[in-house]
N, C-alpha and C. Protein backbone atom coordinates (compact mmCIF):
# COMPACT_ATOMS: atom_id res chain seq x y z
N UNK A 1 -7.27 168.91 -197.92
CA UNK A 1 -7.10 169.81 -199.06
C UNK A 1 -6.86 171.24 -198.59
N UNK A 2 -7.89 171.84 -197.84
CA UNK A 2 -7.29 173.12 -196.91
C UNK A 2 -6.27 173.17 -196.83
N UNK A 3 -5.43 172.18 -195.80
CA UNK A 3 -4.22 172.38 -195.50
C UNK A 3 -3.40 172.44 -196.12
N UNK A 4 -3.24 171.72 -197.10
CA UNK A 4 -2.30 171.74 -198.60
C UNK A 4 -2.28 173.12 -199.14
N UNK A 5 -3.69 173.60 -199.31
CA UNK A 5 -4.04 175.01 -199.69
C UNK A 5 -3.11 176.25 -199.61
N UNK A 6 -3.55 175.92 -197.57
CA UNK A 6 -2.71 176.66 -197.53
C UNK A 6 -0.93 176.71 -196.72
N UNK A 7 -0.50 175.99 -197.59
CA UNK A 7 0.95 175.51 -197.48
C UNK A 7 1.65 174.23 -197.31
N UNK A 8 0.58 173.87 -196.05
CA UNK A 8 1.36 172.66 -195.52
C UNK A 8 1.83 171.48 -196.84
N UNK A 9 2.98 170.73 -196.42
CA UNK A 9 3.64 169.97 -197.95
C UNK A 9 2.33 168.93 -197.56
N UNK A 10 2.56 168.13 -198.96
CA UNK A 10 1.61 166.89 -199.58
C UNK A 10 1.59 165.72 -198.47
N UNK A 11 3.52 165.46 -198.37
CA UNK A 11 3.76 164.60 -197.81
C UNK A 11 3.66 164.31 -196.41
N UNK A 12 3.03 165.59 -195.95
CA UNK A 12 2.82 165.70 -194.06
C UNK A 12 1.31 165.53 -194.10
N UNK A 13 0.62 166.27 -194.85
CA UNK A 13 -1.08 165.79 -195.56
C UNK A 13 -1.41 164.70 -195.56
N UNK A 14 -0.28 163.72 -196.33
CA UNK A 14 -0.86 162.43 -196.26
C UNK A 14 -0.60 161.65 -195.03
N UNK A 15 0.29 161.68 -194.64
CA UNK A 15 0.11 161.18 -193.00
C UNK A 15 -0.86 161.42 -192.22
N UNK A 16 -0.96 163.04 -191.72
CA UNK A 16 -2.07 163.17 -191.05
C UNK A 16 -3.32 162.33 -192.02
N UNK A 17 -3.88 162.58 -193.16
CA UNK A 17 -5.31 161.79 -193.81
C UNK A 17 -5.24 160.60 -192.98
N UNK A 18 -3.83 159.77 -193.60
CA UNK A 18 -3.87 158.50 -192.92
C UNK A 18 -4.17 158.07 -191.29
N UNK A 19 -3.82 158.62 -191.16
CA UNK A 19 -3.84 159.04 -189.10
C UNK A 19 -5.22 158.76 -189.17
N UNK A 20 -5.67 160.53 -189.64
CA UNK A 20 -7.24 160.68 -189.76
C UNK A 20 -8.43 159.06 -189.92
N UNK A 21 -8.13 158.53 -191.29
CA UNK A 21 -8.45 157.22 -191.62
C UNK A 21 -8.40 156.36 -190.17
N UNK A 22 -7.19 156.10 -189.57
CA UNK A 22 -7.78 155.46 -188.36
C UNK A 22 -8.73 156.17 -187.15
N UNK A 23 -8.70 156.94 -187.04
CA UNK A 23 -9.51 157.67 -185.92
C UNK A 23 -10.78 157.44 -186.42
N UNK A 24 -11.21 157.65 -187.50
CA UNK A 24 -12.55 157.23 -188.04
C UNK A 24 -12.92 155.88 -187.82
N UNK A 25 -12.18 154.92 -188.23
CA UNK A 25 -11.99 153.55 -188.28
C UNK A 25 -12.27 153.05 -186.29
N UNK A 26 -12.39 153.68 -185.78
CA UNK A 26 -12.29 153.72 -184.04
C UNK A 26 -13.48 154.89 -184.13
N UNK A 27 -13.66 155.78 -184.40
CA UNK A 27 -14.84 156.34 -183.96
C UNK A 27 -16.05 156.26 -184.72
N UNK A 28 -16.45 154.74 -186.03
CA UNK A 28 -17.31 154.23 -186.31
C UNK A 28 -17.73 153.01 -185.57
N UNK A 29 -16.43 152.29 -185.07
CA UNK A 29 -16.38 150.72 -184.54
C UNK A 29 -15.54 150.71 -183.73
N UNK A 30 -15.88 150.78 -182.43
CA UNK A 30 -15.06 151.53 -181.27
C UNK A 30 -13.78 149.97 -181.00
N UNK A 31 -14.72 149.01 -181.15
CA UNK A 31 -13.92 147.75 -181.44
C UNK A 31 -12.93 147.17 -182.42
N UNK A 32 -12.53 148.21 -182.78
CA UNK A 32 -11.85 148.09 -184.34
C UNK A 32 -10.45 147.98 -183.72
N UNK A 33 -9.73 147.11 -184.50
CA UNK A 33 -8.56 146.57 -184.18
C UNK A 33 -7.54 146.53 -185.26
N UNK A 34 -7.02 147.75 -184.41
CA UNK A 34 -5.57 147.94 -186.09
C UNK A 34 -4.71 146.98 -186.80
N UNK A 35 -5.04 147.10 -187.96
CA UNK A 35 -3.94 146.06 -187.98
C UNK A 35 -2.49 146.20 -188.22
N UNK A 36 -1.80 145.30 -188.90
CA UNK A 36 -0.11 145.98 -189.35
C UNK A 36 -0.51 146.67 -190.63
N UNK A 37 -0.98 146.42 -190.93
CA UNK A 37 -1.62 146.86 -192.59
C UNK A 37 -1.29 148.23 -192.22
N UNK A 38 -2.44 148.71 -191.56
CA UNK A 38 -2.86 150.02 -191.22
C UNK A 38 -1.46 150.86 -190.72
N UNK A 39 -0.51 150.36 -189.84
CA UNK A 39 0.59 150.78 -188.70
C UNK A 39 1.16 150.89 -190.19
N UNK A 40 1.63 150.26 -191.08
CA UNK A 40 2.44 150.04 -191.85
C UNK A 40 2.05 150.98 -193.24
N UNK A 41 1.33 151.50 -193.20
CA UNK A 41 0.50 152.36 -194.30
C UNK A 41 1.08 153.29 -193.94
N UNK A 42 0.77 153.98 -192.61
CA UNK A 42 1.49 155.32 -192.22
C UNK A 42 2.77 155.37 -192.11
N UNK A 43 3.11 154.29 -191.46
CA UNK A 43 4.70 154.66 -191.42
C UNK A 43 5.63 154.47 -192.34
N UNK A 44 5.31 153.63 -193.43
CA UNK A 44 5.63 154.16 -194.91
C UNK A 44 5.51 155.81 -195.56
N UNK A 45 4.39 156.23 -195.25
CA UNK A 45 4.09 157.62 -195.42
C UNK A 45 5.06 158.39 -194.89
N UNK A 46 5.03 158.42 -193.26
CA UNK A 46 6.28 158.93 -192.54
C UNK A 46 7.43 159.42 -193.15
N UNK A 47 7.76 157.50 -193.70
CA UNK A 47 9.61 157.55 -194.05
C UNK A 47 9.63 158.25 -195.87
N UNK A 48 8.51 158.55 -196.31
CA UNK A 48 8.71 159.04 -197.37
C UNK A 48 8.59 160.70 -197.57
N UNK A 49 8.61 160.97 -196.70
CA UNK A 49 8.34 162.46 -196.24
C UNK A 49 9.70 163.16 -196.60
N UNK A 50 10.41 164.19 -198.02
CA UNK A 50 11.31 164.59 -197.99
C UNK A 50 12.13 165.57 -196.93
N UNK A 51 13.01 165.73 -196.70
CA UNK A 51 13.44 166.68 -195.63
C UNK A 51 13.33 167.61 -196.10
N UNK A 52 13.43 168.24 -197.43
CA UNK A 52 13.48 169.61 -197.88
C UNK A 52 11.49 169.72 -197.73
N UNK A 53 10.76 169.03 -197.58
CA UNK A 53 9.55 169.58 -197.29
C UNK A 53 9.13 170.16 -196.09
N UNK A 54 10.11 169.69 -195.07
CA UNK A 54 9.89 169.82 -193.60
C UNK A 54 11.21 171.11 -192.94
N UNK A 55 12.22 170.72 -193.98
CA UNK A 55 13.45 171.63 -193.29
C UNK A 55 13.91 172.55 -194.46
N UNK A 56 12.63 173.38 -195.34
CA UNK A 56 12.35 174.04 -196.51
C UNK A 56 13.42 175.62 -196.08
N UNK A 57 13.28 176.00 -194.95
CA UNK A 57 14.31 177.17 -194.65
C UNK A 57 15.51 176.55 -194.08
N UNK A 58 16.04 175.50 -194.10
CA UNK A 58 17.22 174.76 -193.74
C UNK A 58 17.17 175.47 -192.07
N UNK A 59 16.38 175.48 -191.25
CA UNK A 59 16.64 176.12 -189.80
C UNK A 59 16.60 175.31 -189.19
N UNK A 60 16.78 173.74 -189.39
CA UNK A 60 16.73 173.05 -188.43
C UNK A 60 18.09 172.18 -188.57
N UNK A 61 18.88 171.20 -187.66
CA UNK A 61 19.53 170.36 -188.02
C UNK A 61 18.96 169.65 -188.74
N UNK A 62 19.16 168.96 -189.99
CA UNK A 62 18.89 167.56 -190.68
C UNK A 62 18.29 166.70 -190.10
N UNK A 63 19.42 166.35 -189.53
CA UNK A 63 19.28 164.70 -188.77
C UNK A 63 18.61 164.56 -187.52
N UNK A 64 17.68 165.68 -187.42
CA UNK A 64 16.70 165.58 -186.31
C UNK A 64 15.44 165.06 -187.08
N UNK A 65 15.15 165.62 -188.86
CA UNK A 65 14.54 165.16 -189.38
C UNK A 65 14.32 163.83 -189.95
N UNK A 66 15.87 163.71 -190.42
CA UNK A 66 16.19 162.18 -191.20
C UNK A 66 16.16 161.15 -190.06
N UNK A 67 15.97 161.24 -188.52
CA UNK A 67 16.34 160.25 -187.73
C UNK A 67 14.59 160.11 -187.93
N UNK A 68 13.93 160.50 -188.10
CA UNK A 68 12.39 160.36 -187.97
C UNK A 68 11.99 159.49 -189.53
N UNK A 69 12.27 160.45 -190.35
CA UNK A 69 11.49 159.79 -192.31
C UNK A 69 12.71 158.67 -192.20
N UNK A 70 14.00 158.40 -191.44
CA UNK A 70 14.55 157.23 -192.02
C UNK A 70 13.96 156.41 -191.14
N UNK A 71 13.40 155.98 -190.22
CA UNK A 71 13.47 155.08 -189.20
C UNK A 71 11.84 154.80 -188.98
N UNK A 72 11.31 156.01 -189.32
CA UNK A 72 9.27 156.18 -188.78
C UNK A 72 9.67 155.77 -187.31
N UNK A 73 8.44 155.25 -186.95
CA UNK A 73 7.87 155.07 -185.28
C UNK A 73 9.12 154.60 -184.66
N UNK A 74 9.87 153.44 -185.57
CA UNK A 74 11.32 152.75 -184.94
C UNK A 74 12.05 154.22 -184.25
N UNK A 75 12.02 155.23 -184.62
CA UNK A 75 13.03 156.15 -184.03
C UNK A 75 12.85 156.86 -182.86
N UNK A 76 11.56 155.80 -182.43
CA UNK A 76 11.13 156.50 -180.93
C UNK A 76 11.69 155.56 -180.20
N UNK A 77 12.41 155.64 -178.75
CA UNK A 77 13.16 154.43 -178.47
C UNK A 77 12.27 153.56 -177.86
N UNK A 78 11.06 154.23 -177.26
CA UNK A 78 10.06 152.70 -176.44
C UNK A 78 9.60 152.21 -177.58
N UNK A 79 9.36 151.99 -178.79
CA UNK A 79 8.96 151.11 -179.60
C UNK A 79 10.22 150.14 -179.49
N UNK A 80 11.35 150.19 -178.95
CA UNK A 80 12.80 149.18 -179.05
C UNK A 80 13.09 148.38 -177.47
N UNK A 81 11.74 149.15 -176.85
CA UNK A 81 11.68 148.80 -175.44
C UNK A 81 10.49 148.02 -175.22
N UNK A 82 9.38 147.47 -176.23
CA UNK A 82 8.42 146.83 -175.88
C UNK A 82 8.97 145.39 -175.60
N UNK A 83 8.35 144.67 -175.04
CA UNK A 83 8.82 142.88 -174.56
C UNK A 83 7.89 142.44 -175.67
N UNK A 84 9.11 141.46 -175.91
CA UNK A 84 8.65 140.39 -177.02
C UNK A 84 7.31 139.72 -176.86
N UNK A 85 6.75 139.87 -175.56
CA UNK A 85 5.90 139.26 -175.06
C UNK A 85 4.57 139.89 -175.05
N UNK A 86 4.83 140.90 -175.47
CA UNK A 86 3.26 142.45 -175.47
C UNK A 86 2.55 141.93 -176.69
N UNK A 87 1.34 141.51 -176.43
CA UNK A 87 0.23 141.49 -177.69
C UNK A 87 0.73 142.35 -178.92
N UNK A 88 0.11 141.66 -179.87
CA UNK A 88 0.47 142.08 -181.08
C UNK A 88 -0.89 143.59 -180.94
N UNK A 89 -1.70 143.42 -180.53
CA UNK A 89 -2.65 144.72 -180.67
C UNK A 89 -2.07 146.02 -180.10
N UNK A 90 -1.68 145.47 -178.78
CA UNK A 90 -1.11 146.29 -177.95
C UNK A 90 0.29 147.11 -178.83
N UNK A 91 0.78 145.96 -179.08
CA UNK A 91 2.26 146.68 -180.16
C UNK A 91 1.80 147.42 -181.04
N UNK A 92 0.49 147.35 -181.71
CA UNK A 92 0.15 148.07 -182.80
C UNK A 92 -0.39 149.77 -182.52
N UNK A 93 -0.93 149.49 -181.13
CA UNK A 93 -1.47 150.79 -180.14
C UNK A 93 -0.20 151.75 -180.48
N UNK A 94 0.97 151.08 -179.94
CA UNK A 94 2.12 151.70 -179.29
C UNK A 94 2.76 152.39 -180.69
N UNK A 95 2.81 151.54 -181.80
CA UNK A 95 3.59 152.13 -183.13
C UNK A 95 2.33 153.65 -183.17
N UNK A 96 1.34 153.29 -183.39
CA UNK A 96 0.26 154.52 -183.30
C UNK A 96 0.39 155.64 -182.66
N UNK A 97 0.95 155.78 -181.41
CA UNK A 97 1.27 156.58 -180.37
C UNK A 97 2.79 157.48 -181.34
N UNK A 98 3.59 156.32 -181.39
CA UNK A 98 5.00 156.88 -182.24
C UNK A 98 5.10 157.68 -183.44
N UNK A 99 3.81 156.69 -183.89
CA UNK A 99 3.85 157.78 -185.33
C UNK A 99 2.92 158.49 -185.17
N UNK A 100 2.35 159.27 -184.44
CA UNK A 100 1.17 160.45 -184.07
C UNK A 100 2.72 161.38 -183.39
N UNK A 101 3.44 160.76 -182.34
CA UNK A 101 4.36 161.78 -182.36
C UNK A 101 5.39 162.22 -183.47
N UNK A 102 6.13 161.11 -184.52
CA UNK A 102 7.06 161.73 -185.65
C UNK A 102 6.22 163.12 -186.08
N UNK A 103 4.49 162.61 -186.58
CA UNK A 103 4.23 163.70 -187.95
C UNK A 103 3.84 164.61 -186.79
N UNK A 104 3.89 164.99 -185.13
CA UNK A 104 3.68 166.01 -184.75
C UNK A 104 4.88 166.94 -184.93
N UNK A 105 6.04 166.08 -184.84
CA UNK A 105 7.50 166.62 -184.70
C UNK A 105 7.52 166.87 -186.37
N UNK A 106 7.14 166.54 -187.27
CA UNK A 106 8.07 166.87 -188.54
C UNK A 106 6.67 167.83 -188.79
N UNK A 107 5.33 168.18 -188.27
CA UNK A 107 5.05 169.60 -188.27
C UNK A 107 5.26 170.85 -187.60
N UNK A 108 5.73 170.32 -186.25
CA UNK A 108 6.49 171.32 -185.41
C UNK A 108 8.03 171.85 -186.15
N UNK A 109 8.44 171.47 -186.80
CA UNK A 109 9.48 171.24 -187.44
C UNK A 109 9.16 172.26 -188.67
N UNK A 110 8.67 171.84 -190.02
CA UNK A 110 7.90 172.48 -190.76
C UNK A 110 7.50 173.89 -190.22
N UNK A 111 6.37 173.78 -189.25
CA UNK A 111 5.78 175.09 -188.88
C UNK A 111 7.33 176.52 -188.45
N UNK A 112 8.30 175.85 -188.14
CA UNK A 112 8.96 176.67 -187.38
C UNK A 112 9.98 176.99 -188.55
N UNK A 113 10.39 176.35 -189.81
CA UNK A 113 10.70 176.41 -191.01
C UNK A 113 10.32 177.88 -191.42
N UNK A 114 8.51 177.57 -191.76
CA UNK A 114 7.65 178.33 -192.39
C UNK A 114 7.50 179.92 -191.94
N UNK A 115 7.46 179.66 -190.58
CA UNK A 115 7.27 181.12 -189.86
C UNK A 115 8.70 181.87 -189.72
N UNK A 116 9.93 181.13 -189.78
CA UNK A 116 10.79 181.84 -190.33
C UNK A 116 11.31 182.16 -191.94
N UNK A 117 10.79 181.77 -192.34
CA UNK A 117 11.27 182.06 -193.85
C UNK A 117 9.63 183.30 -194.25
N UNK A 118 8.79 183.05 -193.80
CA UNK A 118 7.95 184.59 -193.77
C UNK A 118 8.16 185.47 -192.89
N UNK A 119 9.26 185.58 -192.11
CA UNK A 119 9.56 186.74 -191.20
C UNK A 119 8.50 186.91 -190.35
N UNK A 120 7.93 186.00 -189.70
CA UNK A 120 7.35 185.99 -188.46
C UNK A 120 7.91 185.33 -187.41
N UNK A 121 9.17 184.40 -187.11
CA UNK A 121 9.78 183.87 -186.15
C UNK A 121 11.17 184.50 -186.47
N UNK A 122 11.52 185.30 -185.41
CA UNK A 122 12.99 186.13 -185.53
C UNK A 122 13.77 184.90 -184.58
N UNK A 123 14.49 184.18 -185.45
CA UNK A 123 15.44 183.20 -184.56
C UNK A 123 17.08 182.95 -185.40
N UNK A 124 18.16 182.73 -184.49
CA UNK A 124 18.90 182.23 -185.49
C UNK A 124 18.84 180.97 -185.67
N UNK A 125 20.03 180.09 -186.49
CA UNK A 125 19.92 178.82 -186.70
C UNK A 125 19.99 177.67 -185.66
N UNK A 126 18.94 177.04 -185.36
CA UNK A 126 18.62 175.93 -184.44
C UNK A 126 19.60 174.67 -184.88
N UNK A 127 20.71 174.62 -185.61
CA UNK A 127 21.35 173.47 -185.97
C UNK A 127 22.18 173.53 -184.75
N UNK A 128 22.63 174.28 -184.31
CA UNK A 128 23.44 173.76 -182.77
C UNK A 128 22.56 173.72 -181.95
N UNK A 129 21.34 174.35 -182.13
CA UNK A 129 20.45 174.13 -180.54
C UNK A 129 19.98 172.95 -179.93
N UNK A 130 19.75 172.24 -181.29
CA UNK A 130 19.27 171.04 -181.14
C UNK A 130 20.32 170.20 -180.94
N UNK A 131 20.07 169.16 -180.68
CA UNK A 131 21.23 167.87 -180.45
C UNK A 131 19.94 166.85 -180.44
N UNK A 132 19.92 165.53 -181.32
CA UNK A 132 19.53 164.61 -181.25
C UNK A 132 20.02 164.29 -179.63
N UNK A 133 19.47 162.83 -179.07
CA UNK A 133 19.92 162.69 -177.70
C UNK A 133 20.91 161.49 -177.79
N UNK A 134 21.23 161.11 -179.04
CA UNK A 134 22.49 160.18 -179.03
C UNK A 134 23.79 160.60 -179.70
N UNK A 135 23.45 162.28 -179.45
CA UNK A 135 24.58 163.26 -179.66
C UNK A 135 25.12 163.41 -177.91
N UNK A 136 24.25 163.64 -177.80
CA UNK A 136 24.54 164.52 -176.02
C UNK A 136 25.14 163.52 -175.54
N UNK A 137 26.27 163.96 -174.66
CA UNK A 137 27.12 163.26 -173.56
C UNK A 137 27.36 163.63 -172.38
C-alpha cells in the first residue's frame, strides 16, 4: 500500500505482493515447494502489467517492455534452455528467478520513466540506446 501511495503503478504492486506471498510461503516452511499454481499466479500478473504504467514518460523503447508483459519469465532465454529432463521443482525455482528479474526490469524501467518526467534524471530518449538483443547484429 505504501508503495502504491507513493506512486509506484497497481500493476507492478501486485507482482511484487505476489513475489512477496512466496518468500513468506519459504520463510514459514522452509520445505515448501512451489507449485505451477504459484509460478503461474505471478506470471499472469507480469503479462498483465500495461506498458503505459511502466513506459508512463514514453523514455524507453516499447518493446523492451512488451518483450517482458507479452512473454513473462518465457522472455528470459534460459527458461528456453532448461532440458526436458530438469525436475519439475527445479523448473519452477528457475521460472522464479525469471520473474523476480522481469518485475526488477519493468521497475528499473518505471523508476527511470518517473525520475524523468519529475526532472530529476536529465537524459535524452533511451529508444535508440537500448536494443533488445535480437535486434543487435
Amino acid at each position: 500500500k505504501t508503495a502504491v501511495a507513493l506512486g509506484l503503478p497497481v500493476s507492478l504492486a501486485k507482482c511484487l505482493t505476489e513475489m512477496n506471498n512466496i518468500r513468506n510461503k519459504y520463510a514459514h516452511k522452509i520445505e515448501y515447494i512451489i507449485t505451477d499454481e504459484d509460478a503461474e499466479r505471478i506470471d499472469s500478473l507480469i503479462m498483465s502489467v500495461p506498458v503505459d504504467d511502466i513506459n508512463h514518460a514514453s523514455l524507453i523503447d516499447s518493446t523492451l517492455i512488451t518483450s517482458i508483459t507479452n512473454l513473462g519469465a518465457s522472455s528470459i532465454a534460459f527458461m528456453n534452455d532448461i532440458p526436458k529432463d530438469f525436475p519439475d521443482n527445479r523448473r519452477r525455482i528457475c521460472k522464479l528467478v525469471a520473474m523476480a528479474f522481469c518485475i526488477s526490469n519493468l521497475g528499473a524501467f518505471w523508476l527511470l520513466n518517473e525520475l524523468h518526467r519529475q526532472g530529476k534524471l536529465k537524459m535524452g530518449s533511451t529508444k535508440m540506446a537500448f536494443k533488445p538483443s535480437w535486434q543487435v547484429m
